[in-house]
Each structure stands twice: as C-alpha cells, then as structure tokens.
Protein backbone atom coordinates (compact mmCIF):
# COMPACT_ATOMS: atom_id res chain seq x y z
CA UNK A 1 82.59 76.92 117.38
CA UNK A 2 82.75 76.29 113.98
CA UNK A 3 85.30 78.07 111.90
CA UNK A 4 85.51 77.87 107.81
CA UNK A 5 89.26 79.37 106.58
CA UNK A 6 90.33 79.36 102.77
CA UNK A 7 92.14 82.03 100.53
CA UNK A 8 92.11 83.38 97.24
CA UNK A 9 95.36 85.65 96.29
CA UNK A 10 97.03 87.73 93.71
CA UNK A 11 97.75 91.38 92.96
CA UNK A 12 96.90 92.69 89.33
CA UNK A 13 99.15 95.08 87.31
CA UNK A 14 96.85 97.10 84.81
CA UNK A 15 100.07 97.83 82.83
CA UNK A 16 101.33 94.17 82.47
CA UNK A 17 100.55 93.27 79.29
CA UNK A 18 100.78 89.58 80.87
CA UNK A 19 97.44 88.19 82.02
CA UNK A 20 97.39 86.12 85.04
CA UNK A 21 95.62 82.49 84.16
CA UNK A 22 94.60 79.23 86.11
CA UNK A 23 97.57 77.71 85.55
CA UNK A 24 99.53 80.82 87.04
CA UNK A 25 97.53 79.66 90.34
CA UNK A 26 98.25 76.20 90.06
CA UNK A 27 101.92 77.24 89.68
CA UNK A 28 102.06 78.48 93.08
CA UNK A 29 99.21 76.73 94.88
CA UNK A 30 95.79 75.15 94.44
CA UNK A 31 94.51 73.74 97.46
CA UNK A 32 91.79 72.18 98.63
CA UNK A 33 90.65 70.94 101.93
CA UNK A 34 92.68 68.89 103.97
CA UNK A 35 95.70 69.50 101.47
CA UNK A 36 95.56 72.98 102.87
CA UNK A 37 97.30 72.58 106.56
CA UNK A 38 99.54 69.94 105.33
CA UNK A 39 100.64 72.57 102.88
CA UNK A 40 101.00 75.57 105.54
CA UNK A 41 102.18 73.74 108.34
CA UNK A 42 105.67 75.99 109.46
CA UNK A 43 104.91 78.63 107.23
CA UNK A 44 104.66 82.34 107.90
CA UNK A 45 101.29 82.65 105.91
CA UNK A 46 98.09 83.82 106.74
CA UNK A 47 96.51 80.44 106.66
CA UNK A 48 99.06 79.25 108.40
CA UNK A 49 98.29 82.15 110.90
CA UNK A 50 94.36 81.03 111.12
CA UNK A 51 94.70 77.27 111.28
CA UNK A 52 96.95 77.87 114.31
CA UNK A 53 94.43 80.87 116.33
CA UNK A 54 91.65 78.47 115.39
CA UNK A 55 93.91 75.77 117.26
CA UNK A 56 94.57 77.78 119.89
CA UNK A 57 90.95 78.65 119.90
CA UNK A 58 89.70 75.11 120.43
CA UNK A 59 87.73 75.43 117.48
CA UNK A 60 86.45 73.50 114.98
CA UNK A 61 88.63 74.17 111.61
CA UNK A 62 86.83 73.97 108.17
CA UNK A 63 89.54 74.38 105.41
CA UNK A 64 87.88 75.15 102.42
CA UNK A 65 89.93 76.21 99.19
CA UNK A 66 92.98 77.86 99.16
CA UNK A 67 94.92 79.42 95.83
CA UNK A 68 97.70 82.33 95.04
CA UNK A 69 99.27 83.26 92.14
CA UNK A 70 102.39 85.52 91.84
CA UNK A 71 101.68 89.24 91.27
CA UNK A 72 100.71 89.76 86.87
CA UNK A 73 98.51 91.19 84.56
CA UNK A 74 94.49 91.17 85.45
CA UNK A 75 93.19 87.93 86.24
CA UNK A 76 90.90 86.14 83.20
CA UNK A 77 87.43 86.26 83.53
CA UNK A 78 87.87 82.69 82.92
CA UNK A 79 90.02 81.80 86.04
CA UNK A 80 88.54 84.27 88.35
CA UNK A 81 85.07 82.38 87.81
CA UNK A 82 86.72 78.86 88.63
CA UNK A 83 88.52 79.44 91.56
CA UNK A 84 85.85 81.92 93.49
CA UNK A 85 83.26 79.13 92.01
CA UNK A 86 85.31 76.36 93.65
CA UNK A 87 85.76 78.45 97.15
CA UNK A 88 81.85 79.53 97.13
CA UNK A 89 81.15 75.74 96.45
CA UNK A 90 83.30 74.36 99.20
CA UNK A 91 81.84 76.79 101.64
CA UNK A 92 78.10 76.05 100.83
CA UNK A 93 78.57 72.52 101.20
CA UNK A 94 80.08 73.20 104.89
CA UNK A 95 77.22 75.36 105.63
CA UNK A 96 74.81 73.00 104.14
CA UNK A 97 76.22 70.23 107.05
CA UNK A 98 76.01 73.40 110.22
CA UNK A 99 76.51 76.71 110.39
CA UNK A 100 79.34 78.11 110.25
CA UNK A 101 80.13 80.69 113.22
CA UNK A 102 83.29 82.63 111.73
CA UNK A 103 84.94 82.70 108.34
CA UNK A 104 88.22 83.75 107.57
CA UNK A 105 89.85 84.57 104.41
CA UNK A 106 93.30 85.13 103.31
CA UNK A 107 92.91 87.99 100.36
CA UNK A 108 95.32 90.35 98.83
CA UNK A 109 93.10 93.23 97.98
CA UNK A 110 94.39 94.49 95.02
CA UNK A 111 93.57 91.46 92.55
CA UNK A 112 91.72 92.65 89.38
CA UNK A 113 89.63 90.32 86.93
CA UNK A 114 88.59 91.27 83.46
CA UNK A 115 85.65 92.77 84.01
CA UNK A 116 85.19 92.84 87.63
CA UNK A 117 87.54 96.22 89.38
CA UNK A 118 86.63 94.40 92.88
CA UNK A 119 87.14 90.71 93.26
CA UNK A 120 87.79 90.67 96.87
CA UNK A 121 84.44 92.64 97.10
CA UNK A 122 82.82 90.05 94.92
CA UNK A 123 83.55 86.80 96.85
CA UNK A 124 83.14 88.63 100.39
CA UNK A 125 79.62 89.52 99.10
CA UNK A 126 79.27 86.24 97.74
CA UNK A 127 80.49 84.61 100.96
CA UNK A 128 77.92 86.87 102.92
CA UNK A 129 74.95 85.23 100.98
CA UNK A 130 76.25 82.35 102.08
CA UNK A 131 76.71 82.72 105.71
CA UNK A 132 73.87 84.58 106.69
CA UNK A 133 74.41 88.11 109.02
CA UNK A 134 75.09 86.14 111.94
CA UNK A 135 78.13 84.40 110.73
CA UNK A 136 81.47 86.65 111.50
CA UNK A 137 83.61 87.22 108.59
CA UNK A 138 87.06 88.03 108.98
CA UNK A 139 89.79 88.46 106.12
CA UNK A 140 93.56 89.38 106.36
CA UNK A 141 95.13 91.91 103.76
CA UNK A 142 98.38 92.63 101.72
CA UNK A 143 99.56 96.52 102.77
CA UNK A 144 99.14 97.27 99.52
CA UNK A 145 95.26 96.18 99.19
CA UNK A 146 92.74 98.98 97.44
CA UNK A 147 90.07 98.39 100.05
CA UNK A 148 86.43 99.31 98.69
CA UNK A 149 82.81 99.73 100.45
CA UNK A 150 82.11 96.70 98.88
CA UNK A 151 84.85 94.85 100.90
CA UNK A 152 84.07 96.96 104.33
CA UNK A 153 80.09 96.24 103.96
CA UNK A 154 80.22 92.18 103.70
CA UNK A 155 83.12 91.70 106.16
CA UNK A 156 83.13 92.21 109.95
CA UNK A 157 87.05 92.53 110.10
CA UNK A 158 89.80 93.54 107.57
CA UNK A 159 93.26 93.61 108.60
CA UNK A 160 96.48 94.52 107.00
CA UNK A 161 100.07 93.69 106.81
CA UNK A 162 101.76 95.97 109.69
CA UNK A 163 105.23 95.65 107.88
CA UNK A 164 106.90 96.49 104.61
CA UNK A 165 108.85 94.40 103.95
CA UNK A 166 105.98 92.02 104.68
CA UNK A 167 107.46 89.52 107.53
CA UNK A 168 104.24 89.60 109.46
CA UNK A 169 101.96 87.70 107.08
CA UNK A 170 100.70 84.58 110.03
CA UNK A 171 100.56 87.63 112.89
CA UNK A 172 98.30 89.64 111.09
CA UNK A 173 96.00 86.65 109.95
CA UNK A 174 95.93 85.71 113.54
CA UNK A 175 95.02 89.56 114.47
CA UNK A 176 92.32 89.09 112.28
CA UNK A 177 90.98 85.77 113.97
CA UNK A 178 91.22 86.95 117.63
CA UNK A 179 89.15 89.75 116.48
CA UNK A 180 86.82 87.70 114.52
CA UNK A 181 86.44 85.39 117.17
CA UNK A 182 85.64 88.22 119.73
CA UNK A 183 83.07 89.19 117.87
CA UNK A 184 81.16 85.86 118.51
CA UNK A 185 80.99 86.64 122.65
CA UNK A 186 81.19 90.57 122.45
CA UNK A 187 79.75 93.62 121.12
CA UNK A 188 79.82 93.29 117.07
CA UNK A 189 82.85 94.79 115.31
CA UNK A 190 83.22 97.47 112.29
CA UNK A 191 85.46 97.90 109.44
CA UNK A 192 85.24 101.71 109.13
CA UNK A 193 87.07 102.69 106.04
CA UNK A 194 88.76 106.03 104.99
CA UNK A 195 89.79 106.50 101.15
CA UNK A 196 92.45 108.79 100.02
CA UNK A 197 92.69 109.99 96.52
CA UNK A 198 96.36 109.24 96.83
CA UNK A 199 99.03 106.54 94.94
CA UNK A 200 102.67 106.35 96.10
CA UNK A 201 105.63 104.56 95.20
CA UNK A 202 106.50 101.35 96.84
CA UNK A 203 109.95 102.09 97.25
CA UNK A 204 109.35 104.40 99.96
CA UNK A 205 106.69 102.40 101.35
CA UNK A 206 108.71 100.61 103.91
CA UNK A 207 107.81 100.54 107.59
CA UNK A 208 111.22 100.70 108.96
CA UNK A 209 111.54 104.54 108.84
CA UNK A 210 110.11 107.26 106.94
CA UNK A 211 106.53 108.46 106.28
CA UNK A 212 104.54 105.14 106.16
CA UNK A 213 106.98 104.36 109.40
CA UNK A 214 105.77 107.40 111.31
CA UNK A 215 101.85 106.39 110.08
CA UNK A 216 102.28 102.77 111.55
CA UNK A 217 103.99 104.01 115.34
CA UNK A 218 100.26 106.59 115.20
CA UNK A 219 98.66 103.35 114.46
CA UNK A 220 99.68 101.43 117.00
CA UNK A 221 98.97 103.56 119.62
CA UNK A 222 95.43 104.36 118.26
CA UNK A 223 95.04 100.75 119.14
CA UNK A 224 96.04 100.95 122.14
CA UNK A 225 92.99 102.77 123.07
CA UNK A 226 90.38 100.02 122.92
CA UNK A 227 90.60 99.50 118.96
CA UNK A 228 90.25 96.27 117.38
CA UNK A 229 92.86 96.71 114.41
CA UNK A 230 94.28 100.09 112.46
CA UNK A 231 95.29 99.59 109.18
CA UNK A 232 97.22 101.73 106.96
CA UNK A 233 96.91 100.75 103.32
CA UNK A 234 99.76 102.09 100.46
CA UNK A 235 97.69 100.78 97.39
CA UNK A 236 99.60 98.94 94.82
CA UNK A 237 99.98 101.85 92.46
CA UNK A 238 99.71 100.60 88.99
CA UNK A 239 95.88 100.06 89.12
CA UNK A 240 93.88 101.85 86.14
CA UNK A 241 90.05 101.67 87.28
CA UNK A 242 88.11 104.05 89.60
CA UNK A 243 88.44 103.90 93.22
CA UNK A 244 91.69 103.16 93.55
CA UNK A 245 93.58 104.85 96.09
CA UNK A 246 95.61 104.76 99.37
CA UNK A 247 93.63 104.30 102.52
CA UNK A 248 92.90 103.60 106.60
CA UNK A 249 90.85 100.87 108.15
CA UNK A 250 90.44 100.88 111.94
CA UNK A 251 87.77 97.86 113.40
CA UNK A 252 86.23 98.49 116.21
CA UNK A 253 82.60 98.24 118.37
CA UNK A 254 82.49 101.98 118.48
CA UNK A 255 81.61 102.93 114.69
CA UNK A 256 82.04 106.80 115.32
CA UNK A 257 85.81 106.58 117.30
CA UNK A 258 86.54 104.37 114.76
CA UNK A 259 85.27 106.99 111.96
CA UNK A 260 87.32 110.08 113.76
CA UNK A 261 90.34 107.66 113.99
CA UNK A 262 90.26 106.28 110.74
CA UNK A 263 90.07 110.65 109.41
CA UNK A 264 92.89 111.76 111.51
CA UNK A 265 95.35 108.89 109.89
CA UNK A 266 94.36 109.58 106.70
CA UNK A 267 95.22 113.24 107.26
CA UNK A 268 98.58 112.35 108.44
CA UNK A 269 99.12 110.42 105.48
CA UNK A 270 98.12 113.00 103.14
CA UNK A 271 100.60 115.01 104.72
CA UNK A 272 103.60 113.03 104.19
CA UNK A 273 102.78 112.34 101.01
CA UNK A 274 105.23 114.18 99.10
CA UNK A 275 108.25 112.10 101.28
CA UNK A 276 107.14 109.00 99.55
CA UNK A 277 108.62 110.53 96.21
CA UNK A 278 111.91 108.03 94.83
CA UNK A 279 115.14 109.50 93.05
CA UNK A 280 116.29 107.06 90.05
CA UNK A 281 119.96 107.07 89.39
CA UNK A 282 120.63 106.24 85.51
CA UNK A 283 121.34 102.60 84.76
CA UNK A 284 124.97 103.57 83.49
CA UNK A 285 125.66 105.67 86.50
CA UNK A 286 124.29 103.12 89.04
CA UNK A 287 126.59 100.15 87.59
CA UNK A 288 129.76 102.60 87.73
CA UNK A 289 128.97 103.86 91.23
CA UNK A 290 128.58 100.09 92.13
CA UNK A 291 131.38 99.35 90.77
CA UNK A 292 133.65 102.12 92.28
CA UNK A 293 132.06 100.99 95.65
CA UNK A 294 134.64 99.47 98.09
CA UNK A 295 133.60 95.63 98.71
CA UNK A 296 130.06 94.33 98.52
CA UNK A 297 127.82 93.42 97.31
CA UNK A 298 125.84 96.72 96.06
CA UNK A 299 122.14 96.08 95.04
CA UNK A 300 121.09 96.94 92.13
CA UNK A 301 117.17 97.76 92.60
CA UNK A 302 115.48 97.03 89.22
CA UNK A 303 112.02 98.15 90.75
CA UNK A 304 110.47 98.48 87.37
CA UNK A 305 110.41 94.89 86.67
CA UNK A 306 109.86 93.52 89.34
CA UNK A 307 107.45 90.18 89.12
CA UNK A 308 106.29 90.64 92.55
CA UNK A 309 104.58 93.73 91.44
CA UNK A 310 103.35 92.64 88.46
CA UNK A 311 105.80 93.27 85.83
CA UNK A 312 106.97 90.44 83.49
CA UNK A 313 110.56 89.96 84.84
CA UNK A 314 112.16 90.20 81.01
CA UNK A 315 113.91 93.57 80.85
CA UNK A 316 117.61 92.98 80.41
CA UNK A 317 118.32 96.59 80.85
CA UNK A 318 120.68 95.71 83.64
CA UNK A 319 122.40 92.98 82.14
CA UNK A 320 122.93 94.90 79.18
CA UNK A 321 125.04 97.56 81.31
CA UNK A 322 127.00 94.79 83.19
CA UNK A 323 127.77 92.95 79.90
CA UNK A 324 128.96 96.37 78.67
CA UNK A 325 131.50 96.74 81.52
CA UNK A 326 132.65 92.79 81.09
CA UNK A 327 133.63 93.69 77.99
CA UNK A 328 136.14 95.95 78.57
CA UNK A 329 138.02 93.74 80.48
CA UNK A 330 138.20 95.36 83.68
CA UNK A 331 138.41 93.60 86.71
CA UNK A 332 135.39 94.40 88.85
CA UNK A 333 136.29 92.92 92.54
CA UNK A 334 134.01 90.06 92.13
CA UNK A 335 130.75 88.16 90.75
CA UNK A 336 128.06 90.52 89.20
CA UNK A 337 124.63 88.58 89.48
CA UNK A 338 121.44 89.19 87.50
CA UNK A 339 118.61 87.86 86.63
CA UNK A 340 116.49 87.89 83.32
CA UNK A 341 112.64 85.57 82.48
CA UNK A 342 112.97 84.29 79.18
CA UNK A 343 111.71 80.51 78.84
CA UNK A 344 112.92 80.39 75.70
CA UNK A 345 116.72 80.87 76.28
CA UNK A 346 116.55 79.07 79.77
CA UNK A 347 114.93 75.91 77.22
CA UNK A 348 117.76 76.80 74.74
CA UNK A 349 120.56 76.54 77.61
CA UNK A 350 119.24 73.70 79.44
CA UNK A 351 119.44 72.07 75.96
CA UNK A 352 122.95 72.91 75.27
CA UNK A 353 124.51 71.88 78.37
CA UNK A 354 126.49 72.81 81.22
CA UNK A 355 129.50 73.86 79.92
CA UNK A 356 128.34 74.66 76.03
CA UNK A 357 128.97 77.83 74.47
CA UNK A 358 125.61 79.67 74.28
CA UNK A 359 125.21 82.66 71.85
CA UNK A 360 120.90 84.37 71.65
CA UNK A 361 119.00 87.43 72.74
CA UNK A 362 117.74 87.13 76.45
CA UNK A 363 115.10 89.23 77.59
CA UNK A 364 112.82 91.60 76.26
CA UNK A 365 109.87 89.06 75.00
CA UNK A 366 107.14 89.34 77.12
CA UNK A 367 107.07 93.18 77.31
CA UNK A 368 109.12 94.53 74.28
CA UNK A 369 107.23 97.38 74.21
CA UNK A 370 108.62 98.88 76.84
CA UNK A 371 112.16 96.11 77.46
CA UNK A 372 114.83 95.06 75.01
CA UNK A 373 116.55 92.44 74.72
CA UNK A 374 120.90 91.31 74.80
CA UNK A 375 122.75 89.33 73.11
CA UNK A 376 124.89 86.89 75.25
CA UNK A 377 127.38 85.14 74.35
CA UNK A 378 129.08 83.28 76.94
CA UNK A 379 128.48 79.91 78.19
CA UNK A 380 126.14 77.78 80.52
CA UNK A 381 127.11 77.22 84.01
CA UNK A 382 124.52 75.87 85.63
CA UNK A 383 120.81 74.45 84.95
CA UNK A 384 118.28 73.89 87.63
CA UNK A 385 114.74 72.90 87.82
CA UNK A 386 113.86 76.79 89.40
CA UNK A 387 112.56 75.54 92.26
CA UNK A 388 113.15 76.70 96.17
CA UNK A 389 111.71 77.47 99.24
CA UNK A 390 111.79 80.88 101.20
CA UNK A 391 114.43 80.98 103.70
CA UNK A 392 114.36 84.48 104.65
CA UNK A 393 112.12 86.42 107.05
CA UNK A 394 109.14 87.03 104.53
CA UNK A 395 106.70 84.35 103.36
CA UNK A 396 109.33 81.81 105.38
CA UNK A 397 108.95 78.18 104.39
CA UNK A 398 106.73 78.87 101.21
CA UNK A 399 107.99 77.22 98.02
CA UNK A 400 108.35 78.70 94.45
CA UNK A 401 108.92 77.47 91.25
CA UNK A 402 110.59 79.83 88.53
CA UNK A 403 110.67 76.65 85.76
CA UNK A 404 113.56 75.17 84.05
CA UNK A 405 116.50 77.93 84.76
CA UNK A 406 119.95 78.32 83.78
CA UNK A 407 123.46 80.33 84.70
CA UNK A 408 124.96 81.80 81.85
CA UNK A 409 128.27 83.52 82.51
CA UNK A 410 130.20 85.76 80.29
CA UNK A 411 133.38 86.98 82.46
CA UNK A 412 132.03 88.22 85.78
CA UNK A 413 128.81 88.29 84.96
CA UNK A 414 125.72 85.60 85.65
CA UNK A 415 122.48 85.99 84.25
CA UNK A 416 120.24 83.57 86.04
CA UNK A 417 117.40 83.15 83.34
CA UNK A 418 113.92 81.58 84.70
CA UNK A 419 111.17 80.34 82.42
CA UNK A 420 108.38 81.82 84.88
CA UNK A 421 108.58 85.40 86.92
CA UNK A 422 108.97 84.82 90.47
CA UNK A 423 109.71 87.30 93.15
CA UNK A 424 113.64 87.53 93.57
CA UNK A 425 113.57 89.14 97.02
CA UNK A 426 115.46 85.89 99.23
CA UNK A 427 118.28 85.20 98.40
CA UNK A 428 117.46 81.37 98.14
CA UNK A 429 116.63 82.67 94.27
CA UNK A 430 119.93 82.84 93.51
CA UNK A 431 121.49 80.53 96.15
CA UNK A 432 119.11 77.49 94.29
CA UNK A 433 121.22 77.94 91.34
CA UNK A 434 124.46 77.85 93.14
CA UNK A 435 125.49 81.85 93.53
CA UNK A 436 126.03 83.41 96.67
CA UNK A 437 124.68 86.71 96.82
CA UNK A 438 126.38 87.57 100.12
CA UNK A 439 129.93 86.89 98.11
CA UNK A 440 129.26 88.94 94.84
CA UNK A 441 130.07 92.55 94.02
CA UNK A 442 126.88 93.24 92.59
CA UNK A 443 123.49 91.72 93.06
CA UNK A 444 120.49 92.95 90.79
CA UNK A 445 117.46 92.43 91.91
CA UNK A 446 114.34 93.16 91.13
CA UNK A 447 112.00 94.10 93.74
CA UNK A 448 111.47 97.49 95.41
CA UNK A 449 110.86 96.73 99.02
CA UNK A 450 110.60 93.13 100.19
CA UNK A 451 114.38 92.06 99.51
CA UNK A 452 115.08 94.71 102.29
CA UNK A 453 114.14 92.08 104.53
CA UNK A 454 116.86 89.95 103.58
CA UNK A 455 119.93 91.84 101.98
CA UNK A 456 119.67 94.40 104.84
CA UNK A 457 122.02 92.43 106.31
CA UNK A 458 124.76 92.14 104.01
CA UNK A 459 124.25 94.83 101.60
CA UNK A 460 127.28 97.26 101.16
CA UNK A 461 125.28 99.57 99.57
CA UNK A 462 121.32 100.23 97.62
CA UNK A 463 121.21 102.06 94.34
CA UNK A 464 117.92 102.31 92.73
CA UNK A 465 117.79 102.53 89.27
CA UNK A 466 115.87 104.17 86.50
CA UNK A 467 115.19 100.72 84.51
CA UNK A 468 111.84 100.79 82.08
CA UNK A 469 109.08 98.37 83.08
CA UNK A 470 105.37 98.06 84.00
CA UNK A 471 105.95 99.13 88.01
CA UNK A 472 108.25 102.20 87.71
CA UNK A 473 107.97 104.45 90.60
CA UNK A 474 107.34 107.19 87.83
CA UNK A 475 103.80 107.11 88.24
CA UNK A 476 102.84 109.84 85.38
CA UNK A 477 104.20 107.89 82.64
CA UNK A 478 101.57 105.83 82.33
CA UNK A 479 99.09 106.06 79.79
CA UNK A 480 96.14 106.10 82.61
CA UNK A 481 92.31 105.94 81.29
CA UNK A 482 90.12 104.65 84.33
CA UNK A 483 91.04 106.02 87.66
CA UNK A 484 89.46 108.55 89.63
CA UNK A 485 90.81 112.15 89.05
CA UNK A 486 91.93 113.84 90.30
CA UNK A 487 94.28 111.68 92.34
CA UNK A 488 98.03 112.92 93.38
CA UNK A 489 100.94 112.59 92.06
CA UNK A 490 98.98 112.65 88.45
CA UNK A 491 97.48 115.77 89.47
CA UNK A 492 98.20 118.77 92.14
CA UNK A 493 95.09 120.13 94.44
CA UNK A 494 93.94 120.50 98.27
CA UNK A 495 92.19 117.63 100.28
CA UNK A 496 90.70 116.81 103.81
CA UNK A 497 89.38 113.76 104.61
C-alpha cells in the first residue's frame, strides 16, 4: 500500500482588502517532503492525523508538499500557481516511480485565488489526472469549507471538522484515511453533497450547544447507521462569488441513503437557521458592562477583525474605548489587554526601547476604510520576536509567528502590537509577551469562536461587540456583487432541499 499525503491551506476573505501572497505561506509553513513529519510530529493537525493512520496502517507514506497560510484576502494568482505547481509536481514524480493506491490531502475549502472561485476543486481535479480512477483520494476539511461538485466529483472522501471550536483537526484527518483506506478492500465510497443557499454567522457556529450543536448529535447518529462520514459545513461567510453557501456531505457505498441523508440534514439546518443570528452590544457599552463586572477577566469579542477569519487585525476600535476609560483615572480592578497589527509602530517601539516613552497612531493602516486608528501615548513594556507555539486544545503544538511585537502600556491598559495578523485565540498570544490573560480584568480578543476553546475556562464573562471590520457577523452590510441570489440572510424566501 502506497499512500501519497500533502496539504495546501488557507481561507480567503473577499472583503479583506489584504491579499494573501507566497510569503504569507512561507510565514506559517512551506514544506516539503521529509521536512513534513518532522514538522507535524505531536501536533493536532491533519497531517499529523494521516502520517499516524498511515502508520497505523502499515503503509507506505509518501509526503509530498505541505503549505498554510493564516486566513486573508484572496490568494494571488501568482502564489496559487506555485504552490499547487509544486504539490502537482511532487506527486507526479511519486507516481512516475509506482502507483500510488490512496492520496490524502489536508485542504481548507474555502481558499479563493484571483481568478479561480474553486481552488480546492482545481488541485483535486488536477490530482485526479494524476492518479488515474483507481487511485482513492481522500481530503480532510475546515467546518467552514464551501464544498463544490467540482470537489465531490474528483475526490472519493471529504470530511469535515466535527467541532467548533476546531480541537479535532488530527481525528478528522484520520476519519478521512480509515475511510480512504477502506475503500481500497471494500465497496467504493461517495461524497454525496447537499448545497444550501444559506450563510450564517460564525459566532453562533459553535458545536457545544445551539443549532449547529443539535445538527452535529443528528449527524452522528446518521453514522451510526452504516455511513462512512456526515459532514455539516457552516461556510465561511464573507465569500463574494457564486456557489457559495452552507452545506452537508455524507460518504458512503450506498449513493442514494447517502443522497436522502445528506437532504434531511440540510432541512434541519435550514430550519434553525434563524438561531444562528448574533446580538452586538455597542463598543462603549461592552467596556462599561466589563468593567462593572465583578472579577475577571471579561472577553471582549472583537469578531470583526479577527485575522483568523480574514480580516487585517488593525482596528483599534477597542483600544480606543479602553484608552478612553484610562484616562479618567478610574481604577478598573486590574490589567485590560488588547491587541492591535501595525508593523510600523511595533518597528517604532522595538526601536525605542523597553522602558521609552512612545507617543504615534496604532492601528487603522491596513483597512482604514473601514478601522481608525489611536493615538498612544504611554510607554514600551515589553518587545518580543512574536513568536509561540499553541498550547491550548486547538491546532496544539503548531507554531506562529506574529513578527517583531511590542507591549505598550498607558495606565491599565496593554496594547500588544504585532507586525503580522495571527489568530489570537490561545492564550500563549499574549502569555509570549509576558501578560497573563487568566489575571487581567479584561481580555480583547479577536476571534469569534475558536478562543472558546481556551478562555472557557477562566472567562468571567463574553461580551460580543459591535466593532467595524471585514468579518462582522452583520452579513448585509457588505457591498456583495458575485454570489448566488437569492441566498438568506441577504434575502427572505421558502426552500427545500
């Protein structure tokens, strides 16, 4: 048994006016061949997750090319066409040696490329030509992959995430290779796919409780009944181009069960879909309610901005409302911690000094269209090198590099600035540069979902707040021109799938 595994990640924001380039991949990881299990080994990854069922497996393990880049703008023509050029490459050269008797892929499923709407679908077609039909081909997905008939027709098996916030990224990969591998003795498996014309907000989206809870216990026990893998897919939302939507994948040998399966989920979903629907306290009311809260520390959710959705990182709308309430004096029970990307003033700090007086705008560069800026003036606490490794339950063991970073503190406030977006979910972001979210009154923090994971455990209290950026949960403020209409929330009407 011969098995060929390699990756190619990153999910596209078509309202960040940041693109995503090669050196945003390179930034996170590049991989290639043996580099790759050296790199994963301990990690809660999907490759990670098929280098150990192929292992298990007694197989034959191919790594081929492996490369992610944190969540942005579309992906350049330009970069899209090296990397799937250098994983199409590596994999006819393995072929060229043997066949190849599975293939498995670690995708995201919502990437987007200047010019190409369906990446994924590209290289799994590409990959097809490749292999030949009798080659299985078996890829893992993020939750919130757009899954196309482009992506169900070239693959064999497509399996996604079972959790929000994701902590099941090597289980599912390894999901995906028992069924892949199956395939090779048994009858052969399909990817039936069910599209909704549905987006919802990810702050909802969790799998803890609530709707998408109640549509992953239905999945479960659908597979209980013989079924490969049942997927349940919340899109990411901020995709402009037709086809995107919401959907349910269920594998299996029987293509019809599978079919009525894959209906009746997506029926349930529709139904719920109004539940997914987020209320946004105002920025000034959220810091005051924090504030008035009894110990700590309260999140602040700046969803809007949140890199790991695509936004820049750069709104200091936040900081701004803290800074306000430092000003006045008041003692606020402890350490308010933000966080703001702005190479420029982290350069500026780093050159000052620890301990210099520091006086600039931070924030509101990349995406001043829709963020402003603040002026600080304060002084620098701390720099760092913005580099640490995952700690918490999701993406464990997987390193990230934010750039040269610095603590700037005015009273009780400290604005970590980065010189690259990173997600800020684990608390290692802050805990790198010396603050203890577990300590402070308030912790900002820009993701919707995933830091649930994490803060869950300590959090006094969540306040989600109405902050401007390019992945509000306000879906209809976009200026949409591409997607399929109608498609709810933007629009109101009856469907069955």
């Amino acid at each position: 048994m011969r098995i060929a595994v390699g990756g190619l990640m990153q999910e596209s924001n078509s309202f960040s006016p940041v693109g995503t380039v090669l050196a945003d991949f390179e930034s996170e990881y590049l991989l290639r061949g043996t580099e790759i299990p050296e790199f994963f080994a301990g990690t809660n990854t999907e490759i990670a997750g098929f280098l150990n069922a192929c292992e298990s497996a007694g197989a034959e393990t191919i790594p081929l090319f492996a490369a992610a880049a944190n969540s942005g703008g579309n992906v350049t023509a330009d970069t899209f066409a090296t990397l799937s050029g250098e994983l199409l490459g590596s994999l006819r050269q393995v072929t060229a040696e043997a066949p190849v008797n599975v293939l498995l892929l670690a995708l995201h499923g919502s990437m987007c490329v200047d010019g190409e709407d369906d990446p994924e679908g590209a290289v799994l077609d590409s990959c097809r030509s490749i292999v030949g039909p009798e080659c299985v081909i078996g890829a893992s997905l993020d939750l919130h992959a757009n899954v196309t008939e482009r992506m169900v027709r070239a693959a064999d098996v497509l399996v996604g995430y079972r959790t929000y916030p994701h902590v099941d990224q090597a289980s599912t990969a390894q999901r995906a290779a028992s069924a892949a591998l199956s395939a090779t003795k048994g009858p052969r498996l399909h990817t039936v796919l069910q599209e909704l014309p549905l987006l919802v907000p990810a702050e909802h989206m969790q799998t803890t409780d609530g709707p998408m809870h109640e549509l992953r216990t239905q999945a479960d026990l659908v597979e209980t009944e013989g079924l490969a893998a049942v997927s349940v897919f919340g899109v990411q939302p901020w995709l402009d181009f037709p086809g995107v939507g919401c959907s349910v994948t269920v594998v299996g040998s029987d293509e019809a069960a599978a079919r009525d399966h894959a209906r009746r989920l997506a029926g349930e979903f529709w139904r719920r879909r109004d539940r997914f629907a987020v209320e946004l306290m105002d920025i000034e009311r959220g810091v005051r309610e924090a504030l008035e809260t009894e110990g700590g520390p309260v999140v602040l959710v700046d969803s809007a901005d949140c890199p790991s959705s695509g936004a820049p990182g750069d709104s200091a709308a936040i900081p701004a409302a803290l800074l306000d309430y430092a000003g006045t004096g008041v003692d606020v029970g402890g350490l308010c911690l933000t966080t703001v990307v702005d190479a420029e003033a982290a350069a500026a700090a780093q050159s000052a000094g620890v301990g210099a007086s520091i006086d600039l705008t931070v924030g509101g560069k990349l995406d001043p269209a829709r963020s402003k800026g603040v002026r600080f003036a304060g002084r620098v606490e701390r720099v760092t090198d913005g580099r640490f490794v995952r700690k918490g339950p999701a993406f464990t063991g997987l390193p990230l590099d934010a750039g040269p970073s610095a603590v700037l503190a005015h009273g009780s406030v400290r604005v970590l600035v980065t010189s690259k977006p990173v997600p800020t979910s684990d608390p290692e972001f802050f805990r790198a540069a010396g603050l203890e979210p577990a300590d402070a009154k308030i912790v900002s923090i820009k993701s919707p979902t995933l830091f649930r994971a994490s803060y869950d455990r300590f959090a006094r209290r969540i306040i989600y707040v109405d902050t401007p950026g390019a992945a509000s949960a306000n879906l209809r403020q976009f200026p949409w021109k591409r997607i399929s209409r109608p498609i709810y929330p933007l629009d109101d009407f009856d469907w069955e799938p």
